[in-house]
C-alpha atoms as a PDB file:
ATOM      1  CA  UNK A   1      53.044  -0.725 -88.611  1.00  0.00           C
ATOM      2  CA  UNK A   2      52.139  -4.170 -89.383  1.00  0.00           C
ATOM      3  CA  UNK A   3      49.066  -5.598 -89.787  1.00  0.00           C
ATOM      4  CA  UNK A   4      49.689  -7.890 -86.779  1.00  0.00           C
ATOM      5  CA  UNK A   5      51.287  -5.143 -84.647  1.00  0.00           C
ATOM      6  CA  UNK A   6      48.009  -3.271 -85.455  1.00  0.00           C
ATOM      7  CA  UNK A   7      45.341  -6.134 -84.031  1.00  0.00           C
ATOM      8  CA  UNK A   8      47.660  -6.471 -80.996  1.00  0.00           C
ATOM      9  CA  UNK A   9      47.470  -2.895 -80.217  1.00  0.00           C
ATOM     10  CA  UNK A  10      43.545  -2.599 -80.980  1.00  0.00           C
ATOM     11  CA  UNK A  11      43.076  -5.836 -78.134  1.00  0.00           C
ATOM     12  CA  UNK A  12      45.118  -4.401 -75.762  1.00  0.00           C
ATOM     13  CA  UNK A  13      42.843  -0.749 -75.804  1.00  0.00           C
ATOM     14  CA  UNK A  14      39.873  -3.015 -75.748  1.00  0.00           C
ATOM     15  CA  UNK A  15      41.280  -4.650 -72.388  1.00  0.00           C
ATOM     16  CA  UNK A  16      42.384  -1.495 -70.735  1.00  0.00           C
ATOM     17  CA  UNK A  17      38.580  -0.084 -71.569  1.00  0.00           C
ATOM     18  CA  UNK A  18      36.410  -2.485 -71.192  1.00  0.00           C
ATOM     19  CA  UNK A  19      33.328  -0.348 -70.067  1.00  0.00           C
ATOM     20  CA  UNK A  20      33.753   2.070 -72.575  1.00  0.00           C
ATOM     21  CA  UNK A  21      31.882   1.933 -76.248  1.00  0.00           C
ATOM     22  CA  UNK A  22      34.583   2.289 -78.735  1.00  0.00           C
ATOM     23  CA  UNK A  23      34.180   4.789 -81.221  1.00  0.00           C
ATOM     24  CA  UNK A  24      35.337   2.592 -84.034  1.00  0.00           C
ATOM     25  CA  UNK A  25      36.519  -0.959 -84.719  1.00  0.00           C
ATOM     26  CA  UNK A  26      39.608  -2.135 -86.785  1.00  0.00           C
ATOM     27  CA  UNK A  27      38.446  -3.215 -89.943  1.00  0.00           C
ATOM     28  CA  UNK A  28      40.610  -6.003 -91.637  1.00  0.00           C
ATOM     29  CA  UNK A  29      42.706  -4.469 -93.754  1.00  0.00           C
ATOM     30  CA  UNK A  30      43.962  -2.137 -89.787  1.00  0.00           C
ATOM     31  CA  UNK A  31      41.526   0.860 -90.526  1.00  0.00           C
ATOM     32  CA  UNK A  32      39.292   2.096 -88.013  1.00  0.00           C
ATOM     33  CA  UNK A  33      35.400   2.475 -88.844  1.00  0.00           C
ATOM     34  CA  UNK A  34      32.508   3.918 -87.007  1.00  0.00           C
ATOM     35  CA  UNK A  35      30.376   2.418 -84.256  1.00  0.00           C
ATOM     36  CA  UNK A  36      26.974   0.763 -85.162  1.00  0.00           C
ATOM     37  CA  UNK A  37      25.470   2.569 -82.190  1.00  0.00           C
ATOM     38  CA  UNK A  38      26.577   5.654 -83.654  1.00  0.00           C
ATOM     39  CA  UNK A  39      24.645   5.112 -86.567  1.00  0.00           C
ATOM     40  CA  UNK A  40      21.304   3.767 -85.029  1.00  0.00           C
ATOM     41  CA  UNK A  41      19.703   6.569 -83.028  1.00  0.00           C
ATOM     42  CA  UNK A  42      17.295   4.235 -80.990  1.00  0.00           C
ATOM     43  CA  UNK A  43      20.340   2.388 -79.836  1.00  0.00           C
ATOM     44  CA  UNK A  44      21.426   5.228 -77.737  1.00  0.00           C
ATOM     45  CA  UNK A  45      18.028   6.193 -76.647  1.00  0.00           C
ATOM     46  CA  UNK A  46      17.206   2.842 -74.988  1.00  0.00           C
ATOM     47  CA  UNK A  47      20.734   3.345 -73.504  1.00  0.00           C
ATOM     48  CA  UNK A  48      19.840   6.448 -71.532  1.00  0.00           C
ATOM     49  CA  UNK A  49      15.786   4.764 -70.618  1.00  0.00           C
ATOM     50  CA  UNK A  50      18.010   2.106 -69.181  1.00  0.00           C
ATOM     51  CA  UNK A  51      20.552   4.294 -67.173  1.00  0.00           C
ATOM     52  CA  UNK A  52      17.784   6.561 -66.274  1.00  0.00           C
ATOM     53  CA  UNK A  53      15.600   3.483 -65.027  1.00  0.00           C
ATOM     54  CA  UNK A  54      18.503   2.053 -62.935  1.00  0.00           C
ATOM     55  CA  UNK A  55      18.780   5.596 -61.182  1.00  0.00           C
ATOM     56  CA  UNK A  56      15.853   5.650 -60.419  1.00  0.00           C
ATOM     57  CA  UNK A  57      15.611   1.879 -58.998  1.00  0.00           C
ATOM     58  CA  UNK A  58      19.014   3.371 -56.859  1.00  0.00           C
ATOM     59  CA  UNK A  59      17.468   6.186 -55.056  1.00  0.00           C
ATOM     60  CA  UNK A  60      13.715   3.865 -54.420  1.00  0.00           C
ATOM     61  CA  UNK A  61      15.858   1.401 -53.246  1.00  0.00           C
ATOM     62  CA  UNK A  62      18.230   4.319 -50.531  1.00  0.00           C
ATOM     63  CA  UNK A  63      14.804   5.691 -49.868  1.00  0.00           C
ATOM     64  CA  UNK A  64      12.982   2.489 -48.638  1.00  0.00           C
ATOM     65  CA  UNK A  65      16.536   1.815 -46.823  1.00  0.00           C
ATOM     66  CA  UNK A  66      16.319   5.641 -45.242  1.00  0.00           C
ATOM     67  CA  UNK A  67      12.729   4.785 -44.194  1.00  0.00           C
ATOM     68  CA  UNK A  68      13.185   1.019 -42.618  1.00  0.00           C
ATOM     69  CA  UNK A  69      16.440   3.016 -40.780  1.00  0.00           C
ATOM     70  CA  UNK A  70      13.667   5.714 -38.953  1.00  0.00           C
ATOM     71  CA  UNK A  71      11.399   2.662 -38.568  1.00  0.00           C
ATOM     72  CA  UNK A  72      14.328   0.853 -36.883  1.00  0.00           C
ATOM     73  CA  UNK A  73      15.095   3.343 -34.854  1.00  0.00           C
ATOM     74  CA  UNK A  74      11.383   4.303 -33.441  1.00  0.00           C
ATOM     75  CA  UNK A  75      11.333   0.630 -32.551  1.00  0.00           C
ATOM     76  CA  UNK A  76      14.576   1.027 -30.797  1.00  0.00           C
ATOM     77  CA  UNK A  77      13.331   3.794 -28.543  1.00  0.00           C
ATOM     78  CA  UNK A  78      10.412   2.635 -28.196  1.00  0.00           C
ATOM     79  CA  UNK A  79      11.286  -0.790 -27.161  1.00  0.00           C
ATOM     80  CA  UNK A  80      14.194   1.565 -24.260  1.00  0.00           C
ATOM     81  CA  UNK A  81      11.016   3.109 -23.000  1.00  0.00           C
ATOM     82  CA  UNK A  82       8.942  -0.148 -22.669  1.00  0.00           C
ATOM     83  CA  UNK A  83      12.499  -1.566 -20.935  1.00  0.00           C
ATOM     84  CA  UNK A  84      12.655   1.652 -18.615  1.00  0.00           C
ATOM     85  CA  UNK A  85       8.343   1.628 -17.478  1.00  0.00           C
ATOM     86  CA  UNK A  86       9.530  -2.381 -16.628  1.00  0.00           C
ATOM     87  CA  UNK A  87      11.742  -1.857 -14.474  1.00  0.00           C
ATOM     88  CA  UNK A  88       9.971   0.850 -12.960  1.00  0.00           C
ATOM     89  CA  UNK A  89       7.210  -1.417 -12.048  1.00  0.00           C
ATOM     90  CA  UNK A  90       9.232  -4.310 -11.138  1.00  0.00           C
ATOM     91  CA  UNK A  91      11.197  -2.095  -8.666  1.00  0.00           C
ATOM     92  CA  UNK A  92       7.242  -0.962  -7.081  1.00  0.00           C
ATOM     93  CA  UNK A  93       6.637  -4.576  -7.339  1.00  0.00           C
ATOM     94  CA  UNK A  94       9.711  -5.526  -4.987  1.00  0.00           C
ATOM     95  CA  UNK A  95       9.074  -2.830  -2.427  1.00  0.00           C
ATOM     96  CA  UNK A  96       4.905  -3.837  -2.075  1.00  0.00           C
ATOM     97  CA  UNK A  97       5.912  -7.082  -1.232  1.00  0.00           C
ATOM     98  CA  UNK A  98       8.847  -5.935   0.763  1.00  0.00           C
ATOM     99  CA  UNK A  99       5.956  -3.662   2.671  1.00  0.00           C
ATOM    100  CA  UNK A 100       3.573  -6.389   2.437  1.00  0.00           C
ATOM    101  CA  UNK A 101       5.894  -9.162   4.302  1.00  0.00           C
ATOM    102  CA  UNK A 102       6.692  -6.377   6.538  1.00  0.00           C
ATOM    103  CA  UNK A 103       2.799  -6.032   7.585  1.00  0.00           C
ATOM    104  CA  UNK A 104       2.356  -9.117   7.703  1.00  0.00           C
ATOM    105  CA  UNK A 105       4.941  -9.838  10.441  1.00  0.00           C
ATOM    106  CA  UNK A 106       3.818  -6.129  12.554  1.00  0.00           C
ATOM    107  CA  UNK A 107       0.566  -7.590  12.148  1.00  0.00           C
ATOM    108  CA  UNK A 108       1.658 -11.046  13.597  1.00  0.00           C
ATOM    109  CA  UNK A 109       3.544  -9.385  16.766  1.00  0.00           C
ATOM    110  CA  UNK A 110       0.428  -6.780  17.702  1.00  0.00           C
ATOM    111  CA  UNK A 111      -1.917 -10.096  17.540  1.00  0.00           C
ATOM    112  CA  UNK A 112      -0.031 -12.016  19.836  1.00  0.00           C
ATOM    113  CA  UNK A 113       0.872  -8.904  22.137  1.00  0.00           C
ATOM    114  CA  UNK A 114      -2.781  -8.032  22.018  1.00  0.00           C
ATOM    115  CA  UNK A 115      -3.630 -11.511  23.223  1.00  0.00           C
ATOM    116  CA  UNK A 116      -0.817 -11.572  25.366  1.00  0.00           C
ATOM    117  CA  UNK A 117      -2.664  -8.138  27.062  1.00  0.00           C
ATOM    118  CA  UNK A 118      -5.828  -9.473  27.099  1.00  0.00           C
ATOM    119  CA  UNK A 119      -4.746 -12.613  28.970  1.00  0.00           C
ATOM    120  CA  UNK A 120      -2.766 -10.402  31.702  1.00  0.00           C
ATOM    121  CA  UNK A 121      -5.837  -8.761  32.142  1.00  0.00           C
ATOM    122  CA  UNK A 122      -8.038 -11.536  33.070  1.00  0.00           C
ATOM    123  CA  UNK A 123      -5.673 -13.097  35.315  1.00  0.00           C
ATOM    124  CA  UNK A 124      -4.952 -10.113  37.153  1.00  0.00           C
ATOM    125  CA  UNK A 125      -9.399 -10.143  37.711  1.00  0.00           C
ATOM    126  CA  UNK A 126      -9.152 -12.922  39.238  1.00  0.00           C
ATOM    127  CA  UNK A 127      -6.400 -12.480  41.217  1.00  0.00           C
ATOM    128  CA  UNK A 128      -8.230 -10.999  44.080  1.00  0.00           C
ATOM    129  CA  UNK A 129     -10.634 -14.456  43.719  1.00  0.00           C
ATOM    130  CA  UNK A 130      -7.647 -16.149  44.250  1.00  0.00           C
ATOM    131  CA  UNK A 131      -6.384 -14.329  47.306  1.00  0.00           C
ATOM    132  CA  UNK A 132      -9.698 -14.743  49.084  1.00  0.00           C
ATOM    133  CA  UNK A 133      -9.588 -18.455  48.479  1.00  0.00           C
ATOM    134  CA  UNK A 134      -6.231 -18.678  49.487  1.00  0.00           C
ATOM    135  CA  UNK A 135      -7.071 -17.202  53.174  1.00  0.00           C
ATOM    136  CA  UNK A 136     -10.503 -18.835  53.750  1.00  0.00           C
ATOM    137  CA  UNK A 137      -7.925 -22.427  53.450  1.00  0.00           C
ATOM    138  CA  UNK A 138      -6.075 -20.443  55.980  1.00  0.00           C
ATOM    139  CA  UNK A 139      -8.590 -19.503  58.328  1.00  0.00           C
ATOM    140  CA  UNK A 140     -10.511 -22.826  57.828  1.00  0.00           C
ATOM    141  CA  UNK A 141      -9.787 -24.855  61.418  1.00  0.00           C
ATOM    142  CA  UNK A 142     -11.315 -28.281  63.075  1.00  0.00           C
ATOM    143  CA  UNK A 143     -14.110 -26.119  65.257  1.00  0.00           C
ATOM    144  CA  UNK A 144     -15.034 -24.156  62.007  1.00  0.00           C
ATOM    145  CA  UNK A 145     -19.080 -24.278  61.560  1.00  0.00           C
ATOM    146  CA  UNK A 146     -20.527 -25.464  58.330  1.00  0.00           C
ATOM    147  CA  UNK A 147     -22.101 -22.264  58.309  1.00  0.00           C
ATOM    148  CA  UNK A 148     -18.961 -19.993  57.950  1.00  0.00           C
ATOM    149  CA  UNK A 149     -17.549 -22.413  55.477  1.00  0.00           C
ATOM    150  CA  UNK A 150     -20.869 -21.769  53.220  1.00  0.00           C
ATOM    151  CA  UNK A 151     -20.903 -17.826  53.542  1.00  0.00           C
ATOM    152  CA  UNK A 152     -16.903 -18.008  52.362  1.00  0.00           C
ATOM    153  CA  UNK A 153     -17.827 -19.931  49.737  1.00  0.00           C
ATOM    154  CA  UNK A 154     -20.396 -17.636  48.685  1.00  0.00           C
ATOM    155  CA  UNK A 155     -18.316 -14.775  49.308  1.00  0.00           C
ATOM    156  CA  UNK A 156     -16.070 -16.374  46.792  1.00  0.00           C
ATOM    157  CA  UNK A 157     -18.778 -16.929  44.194  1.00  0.00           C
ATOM    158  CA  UNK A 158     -20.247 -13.735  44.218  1.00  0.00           C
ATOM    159  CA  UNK A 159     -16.897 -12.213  43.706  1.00  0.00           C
ATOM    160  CA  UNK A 160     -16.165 -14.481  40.786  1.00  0.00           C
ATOM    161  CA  UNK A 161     -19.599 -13.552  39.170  1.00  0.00           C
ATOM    162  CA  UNK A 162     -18.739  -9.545  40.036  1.00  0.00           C
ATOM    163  CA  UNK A 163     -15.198 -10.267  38.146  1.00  0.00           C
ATOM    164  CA  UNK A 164     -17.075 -11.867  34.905  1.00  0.00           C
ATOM    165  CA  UNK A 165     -19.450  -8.824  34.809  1.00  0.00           C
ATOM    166  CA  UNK A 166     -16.476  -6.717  34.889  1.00  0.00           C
ATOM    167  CA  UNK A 167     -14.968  -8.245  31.899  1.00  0.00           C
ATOM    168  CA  UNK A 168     -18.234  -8.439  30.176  1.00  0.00           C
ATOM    169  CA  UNK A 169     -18.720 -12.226  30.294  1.00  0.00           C
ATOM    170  CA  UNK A 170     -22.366 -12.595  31.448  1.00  0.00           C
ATOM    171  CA  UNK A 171     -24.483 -15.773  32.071  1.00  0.00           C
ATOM    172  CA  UNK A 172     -27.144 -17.106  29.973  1.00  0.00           C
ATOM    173  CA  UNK A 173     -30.287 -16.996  31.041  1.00  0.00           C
ATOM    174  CA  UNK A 174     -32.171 -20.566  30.573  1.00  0.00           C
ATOM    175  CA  UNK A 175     -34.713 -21.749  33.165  1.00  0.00           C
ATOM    176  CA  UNK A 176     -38.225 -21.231  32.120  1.00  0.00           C
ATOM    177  CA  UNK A 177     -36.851 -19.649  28.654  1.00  0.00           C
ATOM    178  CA  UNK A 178     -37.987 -20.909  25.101  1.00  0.00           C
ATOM    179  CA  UNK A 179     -35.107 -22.857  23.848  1.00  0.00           C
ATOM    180  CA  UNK A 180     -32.818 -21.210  21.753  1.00  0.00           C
ATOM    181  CA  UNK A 181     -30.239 -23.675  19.906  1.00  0.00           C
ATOM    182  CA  UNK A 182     -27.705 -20.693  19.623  1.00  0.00           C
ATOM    183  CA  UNK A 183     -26.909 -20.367  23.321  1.00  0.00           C
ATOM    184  CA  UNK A 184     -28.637 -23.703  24.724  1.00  0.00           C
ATOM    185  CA  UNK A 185     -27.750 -27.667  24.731  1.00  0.00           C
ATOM    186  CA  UNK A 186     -30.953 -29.436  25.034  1.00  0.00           C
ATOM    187  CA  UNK A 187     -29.338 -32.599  26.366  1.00  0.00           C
ATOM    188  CA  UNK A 188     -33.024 -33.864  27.807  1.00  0.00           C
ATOM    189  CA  UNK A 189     -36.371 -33.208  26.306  1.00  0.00           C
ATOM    190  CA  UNK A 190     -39.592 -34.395  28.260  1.00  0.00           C
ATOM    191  CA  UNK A 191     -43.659 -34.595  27.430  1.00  0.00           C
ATOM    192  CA  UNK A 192     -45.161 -32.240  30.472  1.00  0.00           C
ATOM    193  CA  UNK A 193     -48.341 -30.323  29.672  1.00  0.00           C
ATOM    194  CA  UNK A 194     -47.782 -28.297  32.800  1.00  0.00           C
ATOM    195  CA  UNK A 195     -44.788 -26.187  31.082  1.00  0.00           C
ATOM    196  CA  UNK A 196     -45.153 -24.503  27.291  1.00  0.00           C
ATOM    197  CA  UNK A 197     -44.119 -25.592  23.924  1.00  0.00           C
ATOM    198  CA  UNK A 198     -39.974 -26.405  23.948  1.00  0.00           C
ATOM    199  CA  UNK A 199     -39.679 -24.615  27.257  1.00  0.00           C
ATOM    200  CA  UNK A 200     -36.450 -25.068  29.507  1.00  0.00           C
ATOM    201  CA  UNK A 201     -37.266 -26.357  32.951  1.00  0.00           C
ATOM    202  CA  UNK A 202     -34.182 -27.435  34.268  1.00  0.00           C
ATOM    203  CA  UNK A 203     -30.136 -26.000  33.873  1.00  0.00           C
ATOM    204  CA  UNK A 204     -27.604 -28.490  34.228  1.00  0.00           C
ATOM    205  CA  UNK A 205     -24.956 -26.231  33.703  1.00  0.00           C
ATOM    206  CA  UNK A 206     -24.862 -22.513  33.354  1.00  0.00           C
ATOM    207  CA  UNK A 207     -23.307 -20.944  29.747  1.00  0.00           C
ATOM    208  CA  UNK A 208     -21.600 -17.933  29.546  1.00  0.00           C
ATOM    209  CA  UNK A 209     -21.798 -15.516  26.491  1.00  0.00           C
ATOM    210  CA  UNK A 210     -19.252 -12.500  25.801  1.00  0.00           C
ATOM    211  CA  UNK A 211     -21.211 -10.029  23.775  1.00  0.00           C
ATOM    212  CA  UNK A 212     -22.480 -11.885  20.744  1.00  0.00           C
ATOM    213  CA  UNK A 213     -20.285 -14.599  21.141  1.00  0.00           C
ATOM    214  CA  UNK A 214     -21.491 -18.048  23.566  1.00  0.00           C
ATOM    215  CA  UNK A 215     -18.210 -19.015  25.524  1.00  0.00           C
ATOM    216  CA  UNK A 216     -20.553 -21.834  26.685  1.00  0.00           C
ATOM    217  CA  UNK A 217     -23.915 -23.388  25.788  1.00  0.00           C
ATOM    218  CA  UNK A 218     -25.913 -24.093  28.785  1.00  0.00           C
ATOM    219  CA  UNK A 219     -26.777 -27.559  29.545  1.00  0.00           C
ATOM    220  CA  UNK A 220     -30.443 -27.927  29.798  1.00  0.00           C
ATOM    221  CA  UNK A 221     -33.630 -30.109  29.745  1.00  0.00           C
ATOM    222  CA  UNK A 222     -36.326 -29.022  27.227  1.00  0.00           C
ATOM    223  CA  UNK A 223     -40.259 -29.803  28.034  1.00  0.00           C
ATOM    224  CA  UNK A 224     -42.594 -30.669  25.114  1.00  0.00           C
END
């Protein structure tokens, strides 16, 4: 073989291995001689520090990867439970203010049926008032006496008063009572040494108090 046939051939191993360490090289003259690495003992040594070294970088490296993958994955269920309690509470959410609306609107109908009630039952009090009134303008004639016109009228008031007690509306007292500004209107006030300090001595007009609550202040004139 020539010595140019022999360098082609040693180039075209060295292409087809080009990871490997070649046991020898091709001297000049086409012989083969021994690798420098073979010779120098540390050489190979650092070798195998450095392939050992880059193993162990590999399987840190796959067991930081392992670990972020669990970590990953705890977040991941995590975040599916989180997403499940949300809904969960958004649903609750929807049906207390489906319920609340709901109230709301029962509450607005038994208000207005409860006034409704309380209405029909005052009316139908003074219904009977009515139907008295209704015949005394019937039985009222040209030869009828001032005096039977007053006793129907009082008839009529008495049973008005009767119907108020009935329904718990009662009148306030004021003549010769100390002045109270929660249930009277002083609309007149007067110097008299005859009557007490801030004494009422006259009622213009009677108020009427349901319970603890005045319907009507009574009109009055206050002495001293």
């Amino acid at each position: 073989m020539s010595e140019k046939k022999r360098q082609n051939h040693a180039q075209a191993c060295d292409a087809e291995n080009p990871n490997e360490i070649d046991a020898g090289s091709v001297t000049d003259n086409g012989t083969t001689s021994k690798d420098s690495s073979e010779k120098d003992p540390n050489v190979n040594s650092e070798e195998k520090e450095c392939c050992s070294s880059e193993q162990n970088d590999s399987e840190s490296g796959q067991t930081n990867v392992n670990a972020l993958q669990e970590e990953l994955e705890a977040v991941r269920n995590e975040l599916a439970e989180k997403t499940s309690k949300c809904s969960e509470y958004f649903d609750k959410l929807q049906r207390t203010a489906a319920e609340f609306d709901n109230f709301k609107k029962r509450s607005i109908k038994e208000k207005e049926a409860l006034y409704t009630d309380a209405v029909c039952d005052v009316v139908s009090a003074f219904l009977p008032v009515i139907d008295n009134v209704e015949r005394a303008l019937k039985a009222i004639s040209d030869d009828s006496s001032a005096q039977t016109l007053k006793e129907g009228v009082e008839m009529i008031f008495k049973q008005f008063g009767d119907v108020l007690k009935k329904i718990g509306v009662e009148e306030i007292k004021a003549l010769n009572e100390t002045f109270d500004p929660m249930r009277h209107n002083a609309v007149m006030h007067v110097e008299d040494e005859a009557y007490g300090h801030s004494v009422v001595i006259e009622e213009f007009q009677k108020g009427y108090i349901y319970k603890d609550k005045v319907i009507r202040y009574s009109m009055v004139k206050v002495a001293n």
